[in-house]
C-alpha atoms as a PDB file:
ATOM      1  CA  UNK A   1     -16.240 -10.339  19.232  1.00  0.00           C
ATOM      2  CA  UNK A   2     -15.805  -8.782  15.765  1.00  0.00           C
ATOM      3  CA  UNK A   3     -17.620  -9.831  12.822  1.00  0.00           C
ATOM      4  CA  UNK A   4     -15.314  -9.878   9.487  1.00  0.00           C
ATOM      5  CA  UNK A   5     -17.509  -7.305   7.835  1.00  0.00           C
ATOM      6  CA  UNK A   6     -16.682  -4.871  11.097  1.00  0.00           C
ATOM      7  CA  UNK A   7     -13.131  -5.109  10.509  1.00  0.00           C
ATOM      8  CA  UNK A   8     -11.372  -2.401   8.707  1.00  0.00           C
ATOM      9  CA  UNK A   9     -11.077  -2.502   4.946  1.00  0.00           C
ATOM     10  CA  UNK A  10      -8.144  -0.361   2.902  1.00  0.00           C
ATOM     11  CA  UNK A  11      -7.116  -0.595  -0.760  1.00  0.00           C
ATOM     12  CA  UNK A  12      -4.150  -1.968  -2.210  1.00  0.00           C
ATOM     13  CA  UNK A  13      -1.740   0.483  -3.472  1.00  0.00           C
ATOM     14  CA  UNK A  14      -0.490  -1.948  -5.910  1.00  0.00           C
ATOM     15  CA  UNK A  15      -3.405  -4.221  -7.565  1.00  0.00           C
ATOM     16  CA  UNK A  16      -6.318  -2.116  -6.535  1.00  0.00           C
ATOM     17  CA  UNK A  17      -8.115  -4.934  -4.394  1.00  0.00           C
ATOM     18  CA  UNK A  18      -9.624  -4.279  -0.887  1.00  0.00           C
ATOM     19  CA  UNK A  19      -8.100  -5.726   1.866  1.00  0.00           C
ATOM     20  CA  UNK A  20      -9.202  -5.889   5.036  1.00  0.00           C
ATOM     21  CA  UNK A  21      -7.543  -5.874   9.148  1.00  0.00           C
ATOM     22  CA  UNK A  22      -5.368  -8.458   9.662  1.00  0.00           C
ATOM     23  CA  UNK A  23      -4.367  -9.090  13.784  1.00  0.00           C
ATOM     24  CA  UNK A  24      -0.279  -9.420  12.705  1.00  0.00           C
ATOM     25  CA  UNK A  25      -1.057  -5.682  11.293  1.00  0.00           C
ATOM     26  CA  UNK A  26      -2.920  -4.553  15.012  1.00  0.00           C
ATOM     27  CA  UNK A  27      -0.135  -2.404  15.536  1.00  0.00           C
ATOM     28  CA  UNK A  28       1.110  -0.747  12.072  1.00  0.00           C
ATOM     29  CA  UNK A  29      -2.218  -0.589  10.448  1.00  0.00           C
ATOM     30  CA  UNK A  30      -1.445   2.891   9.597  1.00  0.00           C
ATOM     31  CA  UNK A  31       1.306   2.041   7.553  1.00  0.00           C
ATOM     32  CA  UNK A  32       0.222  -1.085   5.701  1.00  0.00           C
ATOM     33  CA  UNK A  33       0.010  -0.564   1.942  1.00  0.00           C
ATOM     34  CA  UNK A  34      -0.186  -3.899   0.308  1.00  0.00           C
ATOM     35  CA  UNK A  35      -2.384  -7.033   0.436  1.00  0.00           C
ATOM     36  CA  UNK A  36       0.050  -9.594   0.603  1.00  0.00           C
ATOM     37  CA  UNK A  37       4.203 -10.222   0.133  1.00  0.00           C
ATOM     38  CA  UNK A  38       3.408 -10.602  -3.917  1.00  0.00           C
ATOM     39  CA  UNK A  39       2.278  -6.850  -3.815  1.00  0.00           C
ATOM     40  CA  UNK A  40       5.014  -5.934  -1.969  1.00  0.00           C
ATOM     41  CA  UNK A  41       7.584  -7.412  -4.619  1.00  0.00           C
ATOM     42  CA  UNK A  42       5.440  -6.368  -7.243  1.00  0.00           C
ATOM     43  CA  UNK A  43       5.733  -2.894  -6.413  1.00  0.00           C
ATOM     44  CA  UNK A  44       9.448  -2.821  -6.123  1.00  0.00           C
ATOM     45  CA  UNK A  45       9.690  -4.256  -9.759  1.00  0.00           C
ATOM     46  CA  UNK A  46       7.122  -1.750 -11.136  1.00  0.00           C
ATOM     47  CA  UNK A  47       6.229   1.406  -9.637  1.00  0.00           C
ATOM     48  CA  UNK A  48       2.738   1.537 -12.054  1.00  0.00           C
ATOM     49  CA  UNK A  49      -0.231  -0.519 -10.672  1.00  0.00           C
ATOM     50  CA  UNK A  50      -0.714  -3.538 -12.951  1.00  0.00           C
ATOM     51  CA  UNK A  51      -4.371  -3.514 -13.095  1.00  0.00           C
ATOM     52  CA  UNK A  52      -6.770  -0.746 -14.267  1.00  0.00           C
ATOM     53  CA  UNK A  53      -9.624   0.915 -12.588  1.00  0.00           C
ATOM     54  CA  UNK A  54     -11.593  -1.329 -11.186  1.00  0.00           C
ATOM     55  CA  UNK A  55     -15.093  -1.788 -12.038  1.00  0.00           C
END
């Protein structure tokens, strides 16, 4: 069994925020750009990030 910090990790294309594997993504990890379904509307309002470089 997989520990959490074993899992894959990307970055949110729109706040910025690591994210990490999710078993509902399993088989479109590839293609997964956003944290969550807030991102994903987000993004379609906006197309800049809303947060700065992070820290």
């Amino acid at each position: 069994m997989r520990r959490k910090q074993d899992l894959p990790q990307k970055e949110c294309v729109q706040c910025q925020r690591p994210f990490t594997w999710r078993k509902k993504w399993a088989r479109c990890w590839d293609e997964v750009r956003f944290c969550s379904k807030r991102c994903r509307r987000g993004a379609k309002q906006t197309s800049t990030p809303r947060r700065q470089e992070r820290e």
